[in-house]
Structure formats: C-alpha cells, structure tokens
N, C-alpha and C. Protein backbone atom coordinates (compact mmCIF):
# COMPACT_ATOMS: atom_id res chain seq x y z
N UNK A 1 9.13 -10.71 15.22
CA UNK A 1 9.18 -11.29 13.89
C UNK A 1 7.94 -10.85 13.10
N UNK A 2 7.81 -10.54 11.85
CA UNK A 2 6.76 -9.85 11.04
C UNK A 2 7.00 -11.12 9.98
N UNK A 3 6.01 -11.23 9.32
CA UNK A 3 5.92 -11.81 7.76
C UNK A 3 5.14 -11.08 7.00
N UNK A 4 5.98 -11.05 5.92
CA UNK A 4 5.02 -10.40 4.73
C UNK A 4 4.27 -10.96 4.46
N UNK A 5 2.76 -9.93 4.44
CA UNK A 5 1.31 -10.47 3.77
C UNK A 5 1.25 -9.32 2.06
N UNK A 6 1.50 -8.52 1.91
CA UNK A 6 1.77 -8.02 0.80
C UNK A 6 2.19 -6.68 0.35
N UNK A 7 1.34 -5.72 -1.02
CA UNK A 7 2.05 -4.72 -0.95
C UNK A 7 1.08 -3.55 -1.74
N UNK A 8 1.53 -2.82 -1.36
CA UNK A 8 0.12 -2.01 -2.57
C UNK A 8 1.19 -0.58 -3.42
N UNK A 9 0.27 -0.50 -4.71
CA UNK A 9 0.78 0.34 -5.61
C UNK A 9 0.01 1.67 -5.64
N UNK A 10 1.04 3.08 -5.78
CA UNK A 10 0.44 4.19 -5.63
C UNK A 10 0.52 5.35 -7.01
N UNK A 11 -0.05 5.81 -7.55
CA UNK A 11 0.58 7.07 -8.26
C UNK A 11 0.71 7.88 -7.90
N UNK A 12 1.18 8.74 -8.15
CA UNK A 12 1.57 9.81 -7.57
C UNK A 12 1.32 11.18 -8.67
N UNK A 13 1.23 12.62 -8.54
CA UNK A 13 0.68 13.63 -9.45
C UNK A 13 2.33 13.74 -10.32
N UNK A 14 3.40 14.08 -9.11
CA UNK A 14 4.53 14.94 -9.82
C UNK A 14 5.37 13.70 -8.85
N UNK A 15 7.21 13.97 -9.09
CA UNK A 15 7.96 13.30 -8.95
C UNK A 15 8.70 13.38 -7.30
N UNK A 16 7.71 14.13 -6.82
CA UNK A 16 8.15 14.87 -5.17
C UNK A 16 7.55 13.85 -4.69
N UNK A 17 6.88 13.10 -4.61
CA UNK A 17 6.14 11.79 -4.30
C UNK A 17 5.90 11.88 -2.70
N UNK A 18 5.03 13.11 -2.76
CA UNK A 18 3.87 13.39 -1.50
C UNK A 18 3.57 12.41 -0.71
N UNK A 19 3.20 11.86 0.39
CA UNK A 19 2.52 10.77 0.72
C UNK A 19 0.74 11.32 0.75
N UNK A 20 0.74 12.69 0.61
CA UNK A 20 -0.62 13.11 0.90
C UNK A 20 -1.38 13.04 -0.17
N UNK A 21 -0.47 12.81 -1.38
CA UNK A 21 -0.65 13.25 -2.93
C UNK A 21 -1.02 11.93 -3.51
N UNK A 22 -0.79 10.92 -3.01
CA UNK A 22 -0.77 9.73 -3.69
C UNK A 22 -2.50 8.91 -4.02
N UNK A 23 -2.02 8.07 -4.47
CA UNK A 23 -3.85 7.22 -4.79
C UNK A 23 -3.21 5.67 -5.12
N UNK A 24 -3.62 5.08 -4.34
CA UNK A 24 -3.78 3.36 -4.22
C UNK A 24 -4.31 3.02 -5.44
N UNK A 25 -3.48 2.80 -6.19
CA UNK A 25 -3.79 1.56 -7.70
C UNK A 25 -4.34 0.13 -7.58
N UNK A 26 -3.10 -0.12 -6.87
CA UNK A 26 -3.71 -1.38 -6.74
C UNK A 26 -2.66 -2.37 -5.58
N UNK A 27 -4.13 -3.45 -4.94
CA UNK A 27 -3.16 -4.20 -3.73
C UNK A 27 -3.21 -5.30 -3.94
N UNK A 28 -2.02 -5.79 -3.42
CA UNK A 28 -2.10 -8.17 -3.60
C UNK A 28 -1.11 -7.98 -2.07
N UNK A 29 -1.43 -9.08 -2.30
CA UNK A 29 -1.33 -9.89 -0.88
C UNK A 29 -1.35 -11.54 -0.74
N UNK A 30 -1.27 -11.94 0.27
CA UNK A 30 -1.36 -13.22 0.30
C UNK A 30 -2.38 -13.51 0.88
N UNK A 31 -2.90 -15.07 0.18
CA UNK A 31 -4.39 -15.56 0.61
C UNK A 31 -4.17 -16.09 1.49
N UNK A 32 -4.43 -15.51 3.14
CA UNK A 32 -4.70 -16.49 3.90
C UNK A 32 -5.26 -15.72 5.38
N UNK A 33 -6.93 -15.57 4.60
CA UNK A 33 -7.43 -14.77 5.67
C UNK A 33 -7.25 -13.75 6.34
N UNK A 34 -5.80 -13.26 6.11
CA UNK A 34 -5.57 -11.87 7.23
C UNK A 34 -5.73 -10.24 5.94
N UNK A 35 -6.22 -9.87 6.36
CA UNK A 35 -6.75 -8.73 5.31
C UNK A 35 -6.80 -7.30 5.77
N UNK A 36 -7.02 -6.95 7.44
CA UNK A 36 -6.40 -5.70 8.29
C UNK A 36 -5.28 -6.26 9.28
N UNK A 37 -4.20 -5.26 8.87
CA UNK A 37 -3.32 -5.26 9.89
C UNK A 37 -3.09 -4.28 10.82
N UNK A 38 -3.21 -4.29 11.75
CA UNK A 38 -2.94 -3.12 12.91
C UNK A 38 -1.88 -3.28 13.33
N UNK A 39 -1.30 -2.08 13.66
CA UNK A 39 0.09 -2.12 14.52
C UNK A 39 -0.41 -0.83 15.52
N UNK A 40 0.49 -1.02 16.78
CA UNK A 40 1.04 -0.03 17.79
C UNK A 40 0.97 1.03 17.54
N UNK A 41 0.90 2.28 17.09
CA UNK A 41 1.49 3.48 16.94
C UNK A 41 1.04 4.37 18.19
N UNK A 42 2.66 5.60 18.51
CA UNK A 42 2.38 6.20 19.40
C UNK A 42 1.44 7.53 19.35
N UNK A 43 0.85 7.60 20.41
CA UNK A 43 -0.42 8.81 20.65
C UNK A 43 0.79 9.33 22.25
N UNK A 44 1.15 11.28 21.75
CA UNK A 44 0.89 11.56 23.26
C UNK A 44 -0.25 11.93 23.72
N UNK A 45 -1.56 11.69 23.70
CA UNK A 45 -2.73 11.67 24.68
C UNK A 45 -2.80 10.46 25.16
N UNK A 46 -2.51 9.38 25.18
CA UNK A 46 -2.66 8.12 25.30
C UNK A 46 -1.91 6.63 25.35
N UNK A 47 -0.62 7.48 24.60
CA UNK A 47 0.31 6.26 24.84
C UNK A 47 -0.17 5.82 23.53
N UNK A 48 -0.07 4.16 23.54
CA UNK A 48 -0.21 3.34 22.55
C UNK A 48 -1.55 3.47 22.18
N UNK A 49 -1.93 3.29 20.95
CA UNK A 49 -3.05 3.04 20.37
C UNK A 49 -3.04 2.29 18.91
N UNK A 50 -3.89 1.34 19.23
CA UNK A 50 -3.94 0.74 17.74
C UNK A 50 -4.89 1.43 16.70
N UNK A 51 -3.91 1.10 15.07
CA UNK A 51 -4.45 1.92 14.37
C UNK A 51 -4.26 0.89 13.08
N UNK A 52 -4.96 0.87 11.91
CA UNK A 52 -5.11 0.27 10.84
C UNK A 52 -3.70 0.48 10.25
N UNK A 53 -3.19 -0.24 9.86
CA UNK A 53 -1.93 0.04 8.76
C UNK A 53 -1.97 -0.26 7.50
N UNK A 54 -2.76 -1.58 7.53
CA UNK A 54 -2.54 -1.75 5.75
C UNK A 54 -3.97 -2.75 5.80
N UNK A 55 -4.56 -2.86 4.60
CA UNK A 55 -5.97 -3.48 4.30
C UNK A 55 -5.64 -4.31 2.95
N UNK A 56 -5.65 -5.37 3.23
CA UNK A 56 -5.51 -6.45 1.77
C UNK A 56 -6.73 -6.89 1.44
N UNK A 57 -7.19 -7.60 0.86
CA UNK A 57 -8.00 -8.58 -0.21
C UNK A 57 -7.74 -9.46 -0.19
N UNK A 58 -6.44 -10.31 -0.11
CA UNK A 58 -6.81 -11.86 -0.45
C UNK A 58 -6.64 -12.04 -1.31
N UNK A 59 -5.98 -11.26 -2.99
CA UNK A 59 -6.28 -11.36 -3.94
C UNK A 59 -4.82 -12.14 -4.59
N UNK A 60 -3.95 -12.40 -3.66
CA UNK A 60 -2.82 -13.28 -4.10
C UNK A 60 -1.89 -12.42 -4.88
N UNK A 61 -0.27 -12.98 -4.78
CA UNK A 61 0.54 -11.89 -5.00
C UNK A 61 0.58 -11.85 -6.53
N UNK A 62 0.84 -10.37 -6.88
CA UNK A 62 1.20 -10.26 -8.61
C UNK A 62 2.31 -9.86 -8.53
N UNK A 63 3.04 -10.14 -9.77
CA UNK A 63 4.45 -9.20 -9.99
C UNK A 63 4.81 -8.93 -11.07
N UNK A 64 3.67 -8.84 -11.95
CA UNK A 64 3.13 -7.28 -12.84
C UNK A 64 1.67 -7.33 -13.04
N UNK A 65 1.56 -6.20 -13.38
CA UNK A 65 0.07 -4.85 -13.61
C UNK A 65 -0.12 -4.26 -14.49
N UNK A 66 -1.00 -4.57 -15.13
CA UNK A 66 -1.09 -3.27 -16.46
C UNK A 66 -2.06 -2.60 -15.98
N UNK A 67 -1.22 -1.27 -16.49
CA UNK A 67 -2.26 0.25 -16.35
C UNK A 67 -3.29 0.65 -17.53
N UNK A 68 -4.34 0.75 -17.81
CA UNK A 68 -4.83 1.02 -18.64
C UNK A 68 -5.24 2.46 -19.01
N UNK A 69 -5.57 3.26 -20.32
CA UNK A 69 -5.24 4.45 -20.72
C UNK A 69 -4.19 5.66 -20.21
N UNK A 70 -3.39 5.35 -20.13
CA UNK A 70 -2.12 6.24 -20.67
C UNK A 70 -1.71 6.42 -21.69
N UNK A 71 -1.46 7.79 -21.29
CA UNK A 71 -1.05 8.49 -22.91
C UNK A 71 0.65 8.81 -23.16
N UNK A 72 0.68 8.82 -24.58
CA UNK A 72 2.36 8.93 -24.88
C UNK A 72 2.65 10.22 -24.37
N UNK A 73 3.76 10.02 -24.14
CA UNK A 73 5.09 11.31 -23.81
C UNK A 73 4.49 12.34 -23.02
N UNK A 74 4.05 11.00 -21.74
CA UNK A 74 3.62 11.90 -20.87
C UNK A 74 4.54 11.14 -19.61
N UNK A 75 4.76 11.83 -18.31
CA UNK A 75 5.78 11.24 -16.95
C UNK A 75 4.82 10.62 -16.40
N UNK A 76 4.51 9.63 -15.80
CA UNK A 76 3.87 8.90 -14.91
C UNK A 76 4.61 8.28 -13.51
N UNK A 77 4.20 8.41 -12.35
CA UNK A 77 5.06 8.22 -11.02
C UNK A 77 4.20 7.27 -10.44
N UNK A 78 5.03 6.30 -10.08
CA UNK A 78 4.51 4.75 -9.28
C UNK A 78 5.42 4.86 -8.21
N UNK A 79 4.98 4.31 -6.85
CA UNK A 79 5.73 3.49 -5.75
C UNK A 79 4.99 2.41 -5.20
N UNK A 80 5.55 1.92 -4.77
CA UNK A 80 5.26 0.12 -4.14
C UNK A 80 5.88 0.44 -2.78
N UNK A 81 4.59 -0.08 -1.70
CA UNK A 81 4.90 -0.09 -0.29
C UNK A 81 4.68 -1.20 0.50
N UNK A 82 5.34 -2.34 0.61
CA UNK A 82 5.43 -3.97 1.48
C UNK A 82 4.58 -3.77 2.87
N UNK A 83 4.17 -4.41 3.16
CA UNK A 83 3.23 -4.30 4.15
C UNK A 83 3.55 -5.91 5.43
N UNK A 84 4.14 -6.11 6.20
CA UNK A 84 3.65 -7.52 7.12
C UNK A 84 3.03 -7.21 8.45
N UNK A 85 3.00 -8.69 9.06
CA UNK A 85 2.22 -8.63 10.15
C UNK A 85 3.08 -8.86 10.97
C-alpha cells in the first residue's frame, strides 16, 4: 500500500519531453514530516539498493501556480509527476 505525499512540476525545453531535459519548477506535498522518500530499485552489482525518489518540503498541497515572466506567442511545456510512500 503507498499513500500519496505529493507531486512536483517540470518544464521542459521542446515537446519530446526528455526526462534528461527537464527542470523542477516547483514541489507540494503534504505536511507531515516525511520529506525523502526512498524506494527499492534494482542494481545488477548488488541486487537491491535504496535510492532517493522524490524530496518534498512540507509545503502543503497546491492546485494552481503561477509562472512568472513569460512571454506571448511563445510554446511552453509542463508535466506533473505524483510521488507516494
């Protein structure tokens, strides 16, 4: 069983939406102390190893954001990625 603690926002350059390409805007989450989450992921040198997955704040959930300076009639690329424990 997982529960959602929150979610973070990315831009992106072009509409191919890289994961290498991207940049963290901005994160919320829920207040209640848990702020790194680690999960499992597999290593073949090692089998399991824990590794950071997602890093919150505490800063309580939003569900809108304003971007500040953008310019007209230009493309801009966002994704949103949920994160639990």
């Amino acid at each position: 069983t997982y529960n959602f603690e929150g979610f973070n926002i990315y831009r992106y350059p072009t509409s191919g939406f890289e994961t290498s390409q991207r940049q963290l805007v901005a994160t919320f989450d829920i207040v209640n102390g848990v702020t790194t989450v680690i999960d499992m992921v597999p290593d073949p040198e090692v089998g399991l190893r824990p590794v950071v997955t997602a890093r919150g704040t505490d800063s309580g959930i939003q569900y809108s954001v304003t971007f500040e300076n953008l310019t007209n009639f230009t493309d801009y690329y966002y994704g949103i990625t949920a994160y639990a424990y």
